[in-house]
Each structure stands twice: as C-alpha cells, then as structure tokens.
N, C-alpha and C. Protein backbone atom coordinates (compact mmCIF):
# COMPACT_ATOMS: atom_id res chain seq x y z
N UNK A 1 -14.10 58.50 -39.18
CA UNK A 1 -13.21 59.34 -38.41
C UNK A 1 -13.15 58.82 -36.99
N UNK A 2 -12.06 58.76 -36.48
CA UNK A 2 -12.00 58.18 -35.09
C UNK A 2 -11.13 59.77 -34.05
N UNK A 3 -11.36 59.38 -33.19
CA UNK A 3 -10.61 60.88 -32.25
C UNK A 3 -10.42 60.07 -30.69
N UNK A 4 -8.80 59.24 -30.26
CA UNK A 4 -8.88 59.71 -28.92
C UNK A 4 -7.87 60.27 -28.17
N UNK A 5 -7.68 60.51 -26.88
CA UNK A 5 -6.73 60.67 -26.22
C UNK A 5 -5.65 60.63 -26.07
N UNK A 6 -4.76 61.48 -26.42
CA UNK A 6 -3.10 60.95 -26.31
C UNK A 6 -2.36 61.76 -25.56
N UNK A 7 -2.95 62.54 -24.66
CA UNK A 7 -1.96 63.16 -23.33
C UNK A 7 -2.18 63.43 -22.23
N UNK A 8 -2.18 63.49 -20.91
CA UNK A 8 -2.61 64.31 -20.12
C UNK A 8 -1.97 64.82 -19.45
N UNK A 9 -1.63 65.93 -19.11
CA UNK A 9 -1.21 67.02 -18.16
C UNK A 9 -1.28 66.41 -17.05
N UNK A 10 -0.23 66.37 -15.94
CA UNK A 10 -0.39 66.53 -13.98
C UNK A 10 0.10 66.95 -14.08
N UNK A 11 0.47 68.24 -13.23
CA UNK A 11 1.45 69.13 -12.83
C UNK A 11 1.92 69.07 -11.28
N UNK A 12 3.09 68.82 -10.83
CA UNK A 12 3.40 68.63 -10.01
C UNK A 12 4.90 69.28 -9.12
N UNK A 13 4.70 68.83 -7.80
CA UNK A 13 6.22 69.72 -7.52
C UNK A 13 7.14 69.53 -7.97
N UNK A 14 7.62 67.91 -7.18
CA UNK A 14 8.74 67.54 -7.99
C UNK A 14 8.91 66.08 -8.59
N UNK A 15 9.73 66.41 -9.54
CA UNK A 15 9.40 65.18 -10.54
C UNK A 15 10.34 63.88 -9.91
N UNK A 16 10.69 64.21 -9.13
CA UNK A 16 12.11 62.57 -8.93
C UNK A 16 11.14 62.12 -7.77
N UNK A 17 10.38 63.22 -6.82
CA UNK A 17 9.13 62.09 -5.95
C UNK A 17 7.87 61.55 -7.04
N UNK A 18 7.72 62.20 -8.25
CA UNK A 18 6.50 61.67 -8.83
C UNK A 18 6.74 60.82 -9.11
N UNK A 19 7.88 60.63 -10.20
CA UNK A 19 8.15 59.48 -10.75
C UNK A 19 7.99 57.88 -9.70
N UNK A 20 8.62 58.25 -8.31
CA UNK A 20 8.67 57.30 -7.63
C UNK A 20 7.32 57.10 -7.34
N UNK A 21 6.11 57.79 -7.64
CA UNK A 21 4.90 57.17 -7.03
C UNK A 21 4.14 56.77 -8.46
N UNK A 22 4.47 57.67 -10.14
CA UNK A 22 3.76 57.28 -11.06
C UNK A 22 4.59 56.42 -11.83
N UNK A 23 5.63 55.65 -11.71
CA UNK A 23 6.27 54.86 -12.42
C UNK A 23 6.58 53.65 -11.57
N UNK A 24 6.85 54.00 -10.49
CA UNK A 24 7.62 53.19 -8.85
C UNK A 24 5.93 52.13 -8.61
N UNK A 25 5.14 52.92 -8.09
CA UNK A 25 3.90 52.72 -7.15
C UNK A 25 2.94 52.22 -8.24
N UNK A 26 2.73 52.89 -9.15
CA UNK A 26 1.76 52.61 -10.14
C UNK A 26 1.90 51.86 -11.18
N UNK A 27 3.12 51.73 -11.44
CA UNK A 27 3.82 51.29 -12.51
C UNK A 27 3.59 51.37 -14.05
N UNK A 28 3.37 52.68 -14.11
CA UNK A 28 3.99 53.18 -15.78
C UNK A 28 5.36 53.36 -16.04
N UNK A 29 5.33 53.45 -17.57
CA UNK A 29 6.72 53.72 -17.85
C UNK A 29 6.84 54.53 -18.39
N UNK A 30 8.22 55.02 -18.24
CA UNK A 30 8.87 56.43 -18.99
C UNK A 30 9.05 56.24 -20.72
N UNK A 31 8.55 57.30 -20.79
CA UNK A 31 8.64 57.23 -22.14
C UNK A 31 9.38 58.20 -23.18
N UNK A 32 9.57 59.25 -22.17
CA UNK A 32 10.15 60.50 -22.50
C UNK A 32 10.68 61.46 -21.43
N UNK A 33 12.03 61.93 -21.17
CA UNK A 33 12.85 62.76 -20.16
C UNK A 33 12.79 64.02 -20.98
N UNK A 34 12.72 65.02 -20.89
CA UNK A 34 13.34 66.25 -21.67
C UNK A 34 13.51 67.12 -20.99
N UNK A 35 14.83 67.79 -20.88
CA UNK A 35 14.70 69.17 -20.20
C UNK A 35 14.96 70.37 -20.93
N UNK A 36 14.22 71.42 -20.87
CA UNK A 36 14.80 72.76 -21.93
C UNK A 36 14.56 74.01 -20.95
N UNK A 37 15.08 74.73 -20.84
CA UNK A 37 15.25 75.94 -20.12
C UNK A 37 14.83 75.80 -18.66
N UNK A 38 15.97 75.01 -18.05
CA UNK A 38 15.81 74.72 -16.68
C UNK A 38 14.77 74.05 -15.87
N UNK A 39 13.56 73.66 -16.94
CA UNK A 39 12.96 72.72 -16.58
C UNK A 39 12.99 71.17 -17.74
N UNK A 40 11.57 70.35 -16.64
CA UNK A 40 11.53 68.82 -17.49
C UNK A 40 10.38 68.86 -17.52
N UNK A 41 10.39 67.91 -18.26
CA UNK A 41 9.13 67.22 -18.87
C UNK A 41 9.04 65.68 -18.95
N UNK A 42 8.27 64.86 -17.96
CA UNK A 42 8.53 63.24 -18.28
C UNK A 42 7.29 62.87 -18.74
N UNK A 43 7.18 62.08 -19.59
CA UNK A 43 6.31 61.36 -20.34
C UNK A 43 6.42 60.03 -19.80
N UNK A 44 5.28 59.44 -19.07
CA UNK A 44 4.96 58.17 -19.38
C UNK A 44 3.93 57.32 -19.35
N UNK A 45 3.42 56.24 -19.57
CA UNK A 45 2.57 55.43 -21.05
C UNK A 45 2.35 54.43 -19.59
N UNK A 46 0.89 53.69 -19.75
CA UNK A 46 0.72 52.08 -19.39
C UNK A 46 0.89 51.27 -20.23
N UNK A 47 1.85 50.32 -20.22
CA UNK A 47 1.95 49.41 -21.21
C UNK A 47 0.88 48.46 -21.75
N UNK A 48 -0.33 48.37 -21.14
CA UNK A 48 -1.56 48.36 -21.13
C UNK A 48 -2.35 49.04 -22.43
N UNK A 49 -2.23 50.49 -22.50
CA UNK A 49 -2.67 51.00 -23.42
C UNK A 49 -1.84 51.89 -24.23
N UNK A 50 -1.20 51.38 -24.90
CA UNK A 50 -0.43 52.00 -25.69
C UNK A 50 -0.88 53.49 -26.38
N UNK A 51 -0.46 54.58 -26.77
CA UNK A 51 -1.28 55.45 -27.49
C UNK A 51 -1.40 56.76 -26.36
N UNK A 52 -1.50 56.30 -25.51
CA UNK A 52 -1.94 57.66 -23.92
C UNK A 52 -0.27 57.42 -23.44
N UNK A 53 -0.82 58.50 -23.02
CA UNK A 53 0.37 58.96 -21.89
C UNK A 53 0.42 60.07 -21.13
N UNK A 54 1.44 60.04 -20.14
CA UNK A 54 0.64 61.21 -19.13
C UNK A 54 1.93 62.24 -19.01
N UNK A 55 2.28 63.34 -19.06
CA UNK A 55 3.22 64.44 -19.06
C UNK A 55 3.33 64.97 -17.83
N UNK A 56 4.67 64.69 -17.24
CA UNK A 56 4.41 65.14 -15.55
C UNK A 56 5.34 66.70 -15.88
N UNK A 57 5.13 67.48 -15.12
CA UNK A 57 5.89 69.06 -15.44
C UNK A 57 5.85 69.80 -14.42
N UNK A 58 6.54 70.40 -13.71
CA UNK A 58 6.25 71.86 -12.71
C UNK A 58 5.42 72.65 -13.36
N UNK A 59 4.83 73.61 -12.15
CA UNK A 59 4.32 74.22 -12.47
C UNK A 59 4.55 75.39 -13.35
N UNK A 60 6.28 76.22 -13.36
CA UNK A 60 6.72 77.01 -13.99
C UNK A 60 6.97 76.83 -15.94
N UNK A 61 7.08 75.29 -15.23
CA UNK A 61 7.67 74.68 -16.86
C UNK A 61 6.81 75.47 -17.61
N UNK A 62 7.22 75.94 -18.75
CA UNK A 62 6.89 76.31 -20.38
C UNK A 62 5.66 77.43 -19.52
N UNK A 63 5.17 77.78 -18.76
CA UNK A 63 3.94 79.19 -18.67
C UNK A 63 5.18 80.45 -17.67
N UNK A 64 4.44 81.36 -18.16
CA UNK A 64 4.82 82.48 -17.50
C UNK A 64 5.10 82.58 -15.85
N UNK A 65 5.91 83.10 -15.33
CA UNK A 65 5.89 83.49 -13.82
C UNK A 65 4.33 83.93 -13.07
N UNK A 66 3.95 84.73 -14.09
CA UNK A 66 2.35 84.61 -13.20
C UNK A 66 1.17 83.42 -13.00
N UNK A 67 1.31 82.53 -14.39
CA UNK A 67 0.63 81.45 -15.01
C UNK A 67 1.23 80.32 -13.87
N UNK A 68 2.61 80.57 -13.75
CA UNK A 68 3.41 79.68 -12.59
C UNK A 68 3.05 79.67 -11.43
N UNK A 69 2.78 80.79 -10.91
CA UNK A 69 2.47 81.01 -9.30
C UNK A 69 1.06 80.43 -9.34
N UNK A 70 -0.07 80.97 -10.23
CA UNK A 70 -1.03 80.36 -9.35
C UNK A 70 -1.46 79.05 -9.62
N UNK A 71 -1.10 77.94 -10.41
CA UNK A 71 -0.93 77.03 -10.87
C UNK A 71 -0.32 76.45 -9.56
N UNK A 72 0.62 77.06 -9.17
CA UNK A 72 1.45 76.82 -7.67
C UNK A 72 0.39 76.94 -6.46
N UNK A 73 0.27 77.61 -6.02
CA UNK A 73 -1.52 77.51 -5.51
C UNK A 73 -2.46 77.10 -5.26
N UNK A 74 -2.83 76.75 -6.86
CA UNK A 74 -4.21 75.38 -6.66
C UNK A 74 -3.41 74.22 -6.83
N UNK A 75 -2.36 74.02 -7.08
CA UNK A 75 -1.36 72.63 -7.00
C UNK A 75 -1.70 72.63 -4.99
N UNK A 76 -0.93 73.61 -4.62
CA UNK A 76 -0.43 73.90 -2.72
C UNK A 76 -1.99 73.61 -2.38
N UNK A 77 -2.84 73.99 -2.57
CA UNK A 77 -4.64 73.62 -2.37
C UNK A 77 -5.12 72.42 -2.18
N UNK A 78 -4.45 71.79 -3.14
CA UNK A 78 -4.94 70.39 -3.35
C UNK A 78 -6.26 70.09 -4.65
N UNK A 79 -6.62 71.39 -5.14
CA UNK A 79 -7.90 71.40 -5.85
C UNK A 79 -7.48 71.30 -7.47
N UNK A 80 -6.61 70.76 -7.93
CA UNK A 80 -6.79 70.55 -9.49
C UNK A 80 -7.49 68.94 -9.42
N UNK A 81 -7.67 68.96 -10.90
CA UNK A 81 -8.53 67.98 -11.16
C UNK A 81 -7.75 66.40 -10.95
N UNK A 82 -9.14 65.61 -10.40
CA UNK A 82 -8.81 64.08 -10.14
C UNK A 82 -8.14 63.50 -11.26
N UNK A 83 -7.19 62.50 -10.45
CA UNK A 83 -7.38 61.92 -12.06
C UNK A 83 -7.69 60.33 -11.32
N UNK A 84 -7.82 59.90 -12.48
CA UNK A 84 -8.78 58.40 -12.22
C UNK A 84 -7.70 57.20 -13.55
N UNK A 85 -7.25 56.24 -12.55
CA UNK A 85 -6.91 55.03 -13.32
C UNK A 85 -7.66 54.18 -13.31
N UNK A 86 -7.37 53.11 -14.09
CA UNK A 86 -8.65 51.65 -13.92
C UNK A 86 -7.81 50.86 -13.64
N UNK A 87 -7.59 49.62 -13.07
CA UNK A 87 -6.64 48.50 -12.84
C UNK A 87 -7.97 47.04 -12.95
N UNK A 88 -7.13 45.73 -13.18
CA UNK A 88 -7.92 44.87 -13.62
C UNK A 88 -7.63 44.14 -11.93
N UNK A 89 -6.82 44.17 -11.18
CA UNK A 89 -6.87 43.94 -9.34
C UNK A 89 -6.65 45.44 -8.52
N UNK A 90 -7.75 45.77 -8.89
CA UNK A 90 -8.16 47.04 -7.20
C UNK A 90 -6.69 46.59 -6.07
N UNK A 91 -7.24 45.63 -5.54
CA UNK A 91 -6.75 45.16 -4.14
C UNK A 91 -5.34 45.31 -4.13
N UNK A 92 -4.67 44.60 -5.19
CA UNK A 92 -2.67 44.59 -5.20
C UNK A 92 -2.19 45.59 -5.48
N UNK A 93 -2.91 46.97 -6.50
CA UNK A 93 -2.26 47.59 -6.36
C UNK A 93 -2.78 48.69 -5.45
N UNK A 94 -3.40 48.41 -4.69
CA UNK A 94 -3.96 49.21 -3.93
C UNK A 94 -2.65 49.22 -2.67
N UNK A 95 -2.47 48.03 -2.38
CA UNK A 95 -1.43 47.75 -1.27
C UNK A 95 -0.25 48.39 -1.84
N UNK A 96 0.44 47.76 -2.91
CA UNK A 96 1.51 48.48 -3.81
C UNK A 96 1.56 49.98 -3.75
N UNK A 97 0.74 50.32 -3.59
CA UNK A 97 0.88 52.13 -4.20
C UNK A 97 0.87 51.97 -2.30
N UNK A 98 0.11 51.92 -1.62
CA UNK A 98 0.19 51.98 0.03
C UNK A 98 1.29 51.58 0.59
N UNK A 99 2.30 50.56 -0.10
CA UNK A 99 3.47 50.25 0.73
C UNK A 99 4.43 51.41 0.44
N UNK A 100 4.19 52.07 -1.04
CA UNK A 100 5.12 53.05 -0.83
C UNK A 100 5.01 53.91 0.02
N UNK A 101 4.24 54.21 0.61
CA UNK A 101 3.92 55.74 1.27
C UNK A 101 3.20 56.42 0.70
N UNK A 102 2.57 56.23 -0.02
CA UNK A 102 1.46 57.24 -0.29
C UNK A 102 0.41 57.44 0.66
N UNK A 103 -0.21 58.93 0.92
CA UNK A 103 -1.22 58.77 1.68
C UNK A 103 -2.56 58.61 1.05
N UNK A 104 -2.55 57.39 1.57
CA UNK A 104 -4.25 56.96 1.41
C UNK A 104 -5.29 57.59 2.19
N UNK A 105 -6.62 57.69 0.87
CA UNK A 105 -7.30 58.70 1.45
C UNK A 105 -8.54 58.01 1.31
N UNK A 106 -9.02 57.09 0.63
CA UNK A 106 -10.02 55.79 0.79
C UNK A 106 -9.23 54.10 0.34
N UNK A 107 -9.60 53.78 1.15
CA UNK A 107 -8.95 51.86 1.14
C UNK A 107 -10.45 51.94 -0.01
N UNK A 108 -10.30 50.71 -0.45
CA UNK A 108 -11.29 50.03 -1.71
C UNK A 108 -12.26 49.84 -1.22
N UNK A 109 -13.77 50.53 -1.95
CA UNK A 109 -14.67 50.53 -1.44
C UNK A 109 -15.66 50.24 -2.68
N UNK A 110 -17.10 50.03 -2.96
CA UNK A 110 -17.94 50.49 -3.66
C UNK A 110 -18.66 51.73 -3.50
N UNK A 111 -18.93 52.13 -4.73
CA UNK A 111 -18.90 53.66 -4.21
C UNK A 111 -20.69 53.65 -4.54
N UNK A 112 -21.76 54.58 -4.18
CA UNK A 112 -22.78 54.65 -4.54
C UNK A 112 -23.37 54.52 -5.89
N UNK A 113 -22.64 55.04 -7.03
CA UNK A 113 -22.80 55.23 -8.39
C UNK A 113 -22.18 53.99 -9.27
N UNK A 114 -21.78 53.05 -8.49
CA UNK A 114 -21.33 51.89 -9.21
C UNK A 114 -19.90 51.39 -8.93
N UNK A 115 -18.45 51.96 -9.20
CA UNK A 115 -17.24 51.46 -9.22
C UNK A 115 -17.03 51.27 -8.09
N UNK A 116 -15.96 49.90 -7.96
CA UNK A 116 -15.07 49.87 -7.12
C UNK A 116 -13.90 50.35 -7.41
N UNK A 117 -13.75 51.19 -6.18
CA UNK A 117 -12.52 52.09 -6.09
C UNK A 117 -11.41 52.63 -4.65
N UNK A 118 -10.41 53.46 -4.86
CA UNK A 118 -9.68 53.58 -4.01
C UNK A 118 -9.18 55.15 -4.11
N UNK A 119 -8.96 55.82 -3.12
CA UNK A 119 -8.04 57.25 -3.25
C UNK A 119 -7.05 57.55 -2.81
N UNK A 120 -5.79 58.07 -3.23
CA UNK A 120 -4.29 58.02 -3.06
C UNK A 120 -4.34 60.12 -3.32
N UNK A 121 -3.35 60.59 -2.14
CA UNK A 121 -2.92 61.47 -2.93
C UNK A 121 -1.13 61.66 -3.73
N UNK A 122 -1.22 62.16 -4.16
CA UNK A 122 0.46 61.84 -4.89
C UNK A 122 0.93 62.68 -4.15
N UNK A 123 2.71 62.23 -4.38
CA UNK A 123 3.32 64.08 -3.49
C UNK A 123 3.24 65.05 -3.72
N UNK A 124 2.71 65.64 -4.83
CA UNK A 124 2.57 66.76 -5.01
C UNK A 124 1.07 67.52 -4.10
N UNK A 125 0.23 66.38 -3.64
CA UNK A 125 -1.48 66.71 -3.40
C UNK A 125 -2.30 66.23 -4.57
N UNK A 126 -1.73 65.73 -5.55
CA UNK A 126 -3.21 65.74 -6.65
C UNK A 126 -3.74 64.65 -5.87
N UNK A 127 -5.28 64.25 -6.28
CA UNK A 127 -5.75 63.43 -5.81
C UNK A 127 -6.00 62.58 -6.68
N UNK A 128 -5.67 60.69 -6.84
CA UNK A 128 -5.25 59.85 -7.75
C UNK A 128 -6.47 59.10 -6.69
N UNK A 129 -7.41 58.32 -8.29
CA UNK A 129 -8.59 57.62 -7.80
C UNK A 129 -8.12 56.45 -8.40
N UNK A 130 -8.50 55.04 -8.38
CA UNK A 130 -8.01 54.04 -8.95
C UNK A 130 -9.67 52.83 -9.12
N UNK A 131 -9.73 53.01 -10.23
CA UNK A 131 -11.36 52.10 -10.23
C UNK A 131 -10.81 50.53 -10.22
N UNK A 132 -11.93 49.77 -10.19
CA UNK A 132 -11.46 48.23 -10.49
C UNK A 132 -12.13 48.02 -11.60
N UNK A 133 -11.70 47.52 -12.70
CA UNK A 133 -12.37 47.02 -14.06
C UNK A 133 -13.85 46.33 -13.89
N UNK A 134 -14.72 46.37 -14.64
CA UNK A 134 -15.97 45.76 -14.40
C UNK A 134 -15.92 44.58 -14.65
C-alpha cells in the first residue's frame, strides 16, 4: 500500500496577485481555473513533481459566511500555516521571487536545525519558506 500527497490548500485574497507570485515568481503551473458560484479555484502543479498540486481559493470560496470571515482574519493576521518549497538553486530563485516584489522576510541563510533556506511573504501574508535541496 502506498499513500501520498495530492493537494494543498492556500487560501488567499486575491487570486490574479497570487498567481503572479505562485506561477509568475515561483514558477508553477496552472493546472486547473474553475469558477462556480462567484468564486475560483486555481490549481497548480511543479512540473518537477508531478502528482501534487496546490489549490489557491478565497477565503469565502465553497465555506459559509461565518467559516469565511474568520478564515479572513487569520489570513489579515498573517498566522495560517507555513508553507515550505524545496528548490535544487536556493540563490536564483531566491532573487526571482525578490525581483518580483515580494517581501522578503529572510535572504538565504542556514538555519540552526540544518536547511538552507529563505522567507517570502505572498500577497495575501502567508508566509512561503523555500529550502535548498541537500
């Protein structure tokens, strides 16, 4: 039996600045547009690892008005969960994702516990970590 990963949730404000920092800056690809009841849903994949992919959505999309607001909240906070990429050059796309405008929140460092890494936040506030391959 094998079991892995094939989605992850970010939730974000808006999707035409994400895209420009998770498809533009980072460079994944789209894999899926959908819109149904006034919202979207974009799907997209590293061509790298086929099989994953990441689902960008507002916060309202598909949950309730209450489920919406505070989702809206800890989005406006900055406190939902990291997410963490791996890249096989730290350094290029470190600049890459920095020439867009993203605000950088650590340049590439070694960190105490082992990885080399970097911190970006996206426009929405999530906070995007980027390791360097071992």
């Amino acid at each position: 039996m094998t079991i892995s990963l094939q989605y992850c949730n970010i939730t974000v404000n808006d999707l035409e600045e994400s895209l420009a920092f998770y498809r533009d800056a980072l460079g994944l690809e789209v894999h899926n547009d959908v819109a149904q009841g006034g919202f979207r849903w974009v799907t997209l994949g590293s061509p790298d690892q086929p099989g994953l992919e990441i689902v960008l959505s507002e916060p309202h999309a598909g949950r309730s008005q209450a489920d919406g607001d505070s989702l809206q909240q800890l989005l406006t906070k900055g406190v939902l969960p990291i997410i963490v990429f791996r890249t096989d050059d730290l350094d290029a796309l470190f600049e890459k994702v920095r020439a867009s405008g993203a605000e950088v929140l650590q340049e590439p460092m070694v960190q105490p516990w082992g990885p080399r890494d970097c911190a970006f936040r996206d426009p929405s506030g999530n906070m995007v970590r980027i390791n360097q391959e071992a």
